[in-house]
PDB file of N, CA and C in Angstrom:
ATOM      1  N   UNK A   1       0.822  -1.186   0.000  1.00  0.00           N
ATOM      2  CA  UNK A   1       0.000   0.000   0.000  1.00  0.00           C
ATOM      3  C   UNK A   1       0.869   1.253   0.000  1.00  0.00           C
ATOM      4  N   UNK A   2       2.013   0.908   0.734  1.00  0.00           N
ATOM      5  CA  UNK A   2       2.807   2.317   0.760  1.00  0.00           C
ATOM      6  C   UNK A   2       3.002   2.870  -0.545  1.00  0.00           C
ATOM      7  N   UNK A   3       3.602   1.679  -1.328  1.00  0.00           N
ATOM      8  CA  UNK A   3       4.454   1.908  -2.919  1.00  0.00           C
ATOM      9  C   UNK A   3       2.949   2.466  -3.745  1.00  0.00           C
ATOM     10  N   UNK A   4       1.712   2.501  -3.282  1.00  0.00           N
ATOM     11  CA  UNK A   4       0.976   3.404  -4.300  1.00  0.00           C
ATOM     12  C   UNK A   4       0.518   4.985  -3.254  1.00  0.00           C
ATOM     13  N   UNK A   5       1.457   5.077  -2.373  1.00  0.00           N
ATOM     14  CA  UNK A   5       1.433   6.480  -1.825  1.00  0.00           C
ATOM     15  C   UNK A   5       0.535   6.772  -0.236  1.00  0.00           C
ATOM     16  N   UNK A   6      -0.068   5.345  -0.366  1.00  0.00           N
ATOM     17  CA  UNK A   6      -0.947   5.047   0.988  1.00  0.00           C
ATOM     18  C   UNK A   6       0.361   5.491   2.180  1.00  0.00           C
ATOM     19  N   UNK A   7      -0.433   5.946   3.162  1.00  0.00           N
ATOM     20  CA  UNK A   7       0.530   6.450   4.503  1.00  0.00           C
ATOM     21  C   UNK A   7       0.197   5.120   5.223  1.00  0.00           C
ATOM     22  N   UNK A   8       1.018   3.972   6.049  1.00  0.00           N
ATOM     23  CA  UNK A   8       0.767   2.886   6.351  1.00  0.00           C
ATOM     24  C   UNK A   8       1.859   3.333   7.734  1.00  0.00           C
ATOM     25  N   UNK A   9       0.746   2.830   8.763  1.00  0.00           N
ATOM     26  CA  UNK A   9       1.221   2.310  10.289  1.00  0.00           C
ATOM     27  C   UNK A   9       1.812   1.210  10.656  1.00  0.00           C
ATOM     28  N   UNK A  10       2.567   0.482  11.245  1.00  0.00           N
ATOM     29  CA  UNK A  10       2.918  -0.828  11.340  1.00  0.00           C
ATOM     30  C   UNK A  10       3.279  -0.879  12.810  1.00  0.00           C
ATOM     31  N   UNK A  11       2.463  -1.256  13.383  1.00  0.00           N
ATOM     32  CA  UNK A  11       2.890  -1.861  14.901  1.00  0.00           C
ATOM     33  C   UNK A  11       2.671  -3.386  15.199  1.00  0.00           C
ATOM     34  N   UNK A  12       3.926  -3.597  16.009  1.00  0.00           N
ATOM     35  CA  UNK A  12       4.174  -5.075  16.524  1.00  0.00           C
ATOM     36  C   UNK A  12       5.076  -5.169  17.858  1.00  0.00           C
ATOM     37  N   UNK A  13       4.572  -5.985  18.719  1.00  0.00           N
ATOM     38  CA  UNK A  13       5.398  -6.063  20.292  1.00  0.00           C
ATOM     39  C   UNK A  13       7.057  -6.642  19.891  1.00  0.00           C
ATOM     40  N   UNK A  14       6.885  -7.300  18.643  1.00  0.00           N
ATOM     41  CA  UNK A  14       8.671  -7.667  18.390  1.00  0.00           C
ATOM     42  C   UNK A  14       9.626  -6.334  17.560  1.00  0.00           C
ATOM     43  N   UNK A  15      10.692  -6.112  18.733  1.00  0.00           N
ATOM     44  CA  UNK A  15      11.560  -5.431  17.546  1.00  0.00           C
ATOM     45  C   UNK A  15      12.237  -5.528  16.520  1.00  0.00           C
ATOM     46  N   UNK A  16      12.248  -6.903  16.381  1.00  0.00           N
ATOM     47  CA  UNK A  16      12.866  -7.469  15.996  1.00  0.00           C
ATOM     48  C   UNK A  16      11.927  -7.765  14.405  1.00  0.00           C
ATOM     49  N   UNK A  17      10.627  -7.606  14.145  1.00  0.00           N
ATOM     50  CA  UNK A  17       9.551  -7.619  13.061  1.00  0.00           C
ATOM     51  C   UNK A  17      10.115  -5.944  12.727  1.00  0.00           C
ATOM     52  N   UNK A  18       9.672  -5.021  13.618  1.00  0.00           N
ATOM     53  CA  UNK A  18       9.911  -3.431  13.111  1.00  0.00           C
ATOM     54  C   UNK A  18      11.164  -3.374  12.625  1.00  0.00           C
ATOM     55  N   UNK A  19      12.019  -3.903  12.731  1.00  0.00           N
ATOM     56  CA  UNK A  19      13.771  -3.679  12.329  1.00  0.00           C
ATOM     57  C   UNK A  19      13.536  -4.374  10.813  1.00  0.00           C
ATOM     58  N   UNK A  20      12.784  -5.220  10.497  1.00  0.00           N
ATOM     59  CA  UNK A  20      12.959  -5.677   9.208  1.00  0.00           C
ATOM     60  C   UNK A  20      12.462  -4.766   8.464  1.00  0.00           C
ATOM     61  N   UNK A  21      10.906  -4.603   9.110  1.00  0.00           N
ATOM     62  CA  UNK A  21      10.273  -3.753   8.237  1.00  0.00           C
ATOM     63  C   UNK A  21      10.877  -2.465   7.883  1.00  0.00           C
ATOM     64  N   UNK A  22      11.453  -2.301   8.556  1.00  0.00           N
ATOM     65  CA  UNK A  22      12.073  -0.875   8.675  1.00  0.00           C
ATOM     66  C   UNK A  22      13.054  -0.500   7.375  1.00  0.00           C
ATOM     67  N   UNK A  23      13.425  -1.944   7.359  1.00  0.00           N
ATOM     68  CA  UNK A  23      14.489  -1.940   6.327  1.00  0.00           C
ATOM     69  C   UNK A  23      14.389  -1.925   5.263  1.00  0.00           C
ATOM     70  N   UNK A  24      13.030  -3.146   5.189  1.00  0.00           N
ATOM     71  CA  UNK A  24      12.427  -3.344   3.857  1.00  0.00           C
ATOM     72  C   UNK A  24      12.227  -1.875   3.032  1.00  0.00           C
ATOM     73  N   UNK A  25      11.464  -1.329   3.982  1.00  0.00           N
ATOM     74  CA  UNK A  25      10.381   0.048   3.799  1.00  0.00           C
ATOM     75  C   UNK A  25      12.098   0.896   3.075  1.00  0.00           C
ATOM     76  N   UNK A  26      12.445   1.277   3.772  1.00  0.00           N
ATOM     77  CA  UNK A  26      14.425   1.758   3.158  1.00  0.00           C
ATOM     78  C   UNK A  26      14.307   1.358   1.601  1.00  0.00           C
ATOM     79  N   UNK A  27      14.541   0.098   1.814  1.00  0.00           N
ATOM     80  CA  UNK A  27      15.260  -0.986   0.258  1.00  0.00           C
ATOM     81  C   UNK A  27      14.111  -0.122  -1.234  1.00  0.00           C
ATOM     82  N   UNK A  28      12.972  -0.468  -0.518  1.00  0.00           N
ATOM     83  CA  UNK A  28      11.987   0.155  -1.619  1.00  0.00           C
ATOM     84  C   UNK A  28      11.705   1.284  -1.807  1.00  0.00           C
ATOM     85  N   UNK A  29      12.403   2.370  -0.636  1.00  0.00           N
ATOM     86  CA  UNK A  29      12.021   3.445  -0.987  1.00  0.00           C
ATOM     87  C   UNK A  29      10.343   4.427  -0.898  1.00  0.00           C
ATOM     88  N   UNK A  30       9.874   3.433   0.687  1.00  0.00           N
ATOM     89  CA  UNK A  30       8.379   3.557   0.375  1.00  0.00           C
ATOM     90  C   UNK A  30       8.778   4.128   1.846  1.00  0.00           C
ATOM     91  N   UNK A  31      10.289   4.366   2.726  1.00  0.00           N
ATOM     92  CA  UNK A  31       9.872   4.411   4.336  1.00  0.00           C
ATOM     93  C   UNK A  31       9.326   6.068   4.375  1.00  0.00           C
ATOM     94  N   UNK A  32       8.693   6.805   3.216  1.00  0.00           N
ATOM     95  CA  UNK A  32       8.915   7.933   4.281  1.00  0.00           C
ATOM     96  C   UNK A  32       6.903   8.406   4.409  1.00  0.00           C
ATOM     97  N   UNK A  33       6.404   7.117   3.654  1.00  0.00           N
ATOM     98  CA  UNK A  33       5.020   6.410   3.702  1.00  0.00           C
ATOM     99  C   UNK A  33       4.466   5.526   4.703  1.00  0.00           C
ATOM    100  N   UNK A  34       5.850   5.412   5.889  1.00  0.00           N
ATOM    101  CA  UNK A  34       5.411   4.374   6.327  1.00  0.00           C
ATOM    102  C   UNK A  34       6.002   4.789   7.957  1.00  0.00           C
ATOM    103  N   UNK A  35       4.895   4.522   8.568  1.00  0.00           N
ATOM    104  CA  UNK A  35       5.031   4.998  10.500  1.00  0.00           C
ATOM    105  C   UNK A  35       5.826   3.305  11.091  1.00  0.00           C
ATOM    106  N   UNK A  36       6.754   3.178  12.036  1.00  0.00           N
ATOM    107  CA  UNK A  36       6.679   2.295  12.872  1.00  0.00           C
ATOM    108  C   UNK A  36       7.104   2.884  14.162  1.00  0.00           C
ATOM    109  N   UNK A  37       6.104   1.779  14.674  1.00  0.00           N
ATOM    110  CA  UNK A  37       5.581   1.633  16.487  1.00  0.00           C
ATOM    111  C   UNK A  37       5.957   0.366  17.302  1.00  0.00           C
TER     112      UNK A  37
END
């Protein structure tokens, strides 16, 4: 959803899930679409 401009939240109790995502969101170029919690 991000990559078509959607603003996307992502919360999870592991940091270890947010650290990927985090990265992912980086790699593609979609993190500045995308909140983590």
């Amino acid at each position: 959803m991000a990559e078509c401009g959607h603003r996307v939240l992502l919360c999870d109790l592991s940091e270890e899930i947010i650290s990927r995502a985090s990265r992912l969101a980086l790699e593609k170029g979609v993190s500045g679409n995308m909140q983590f919690k």
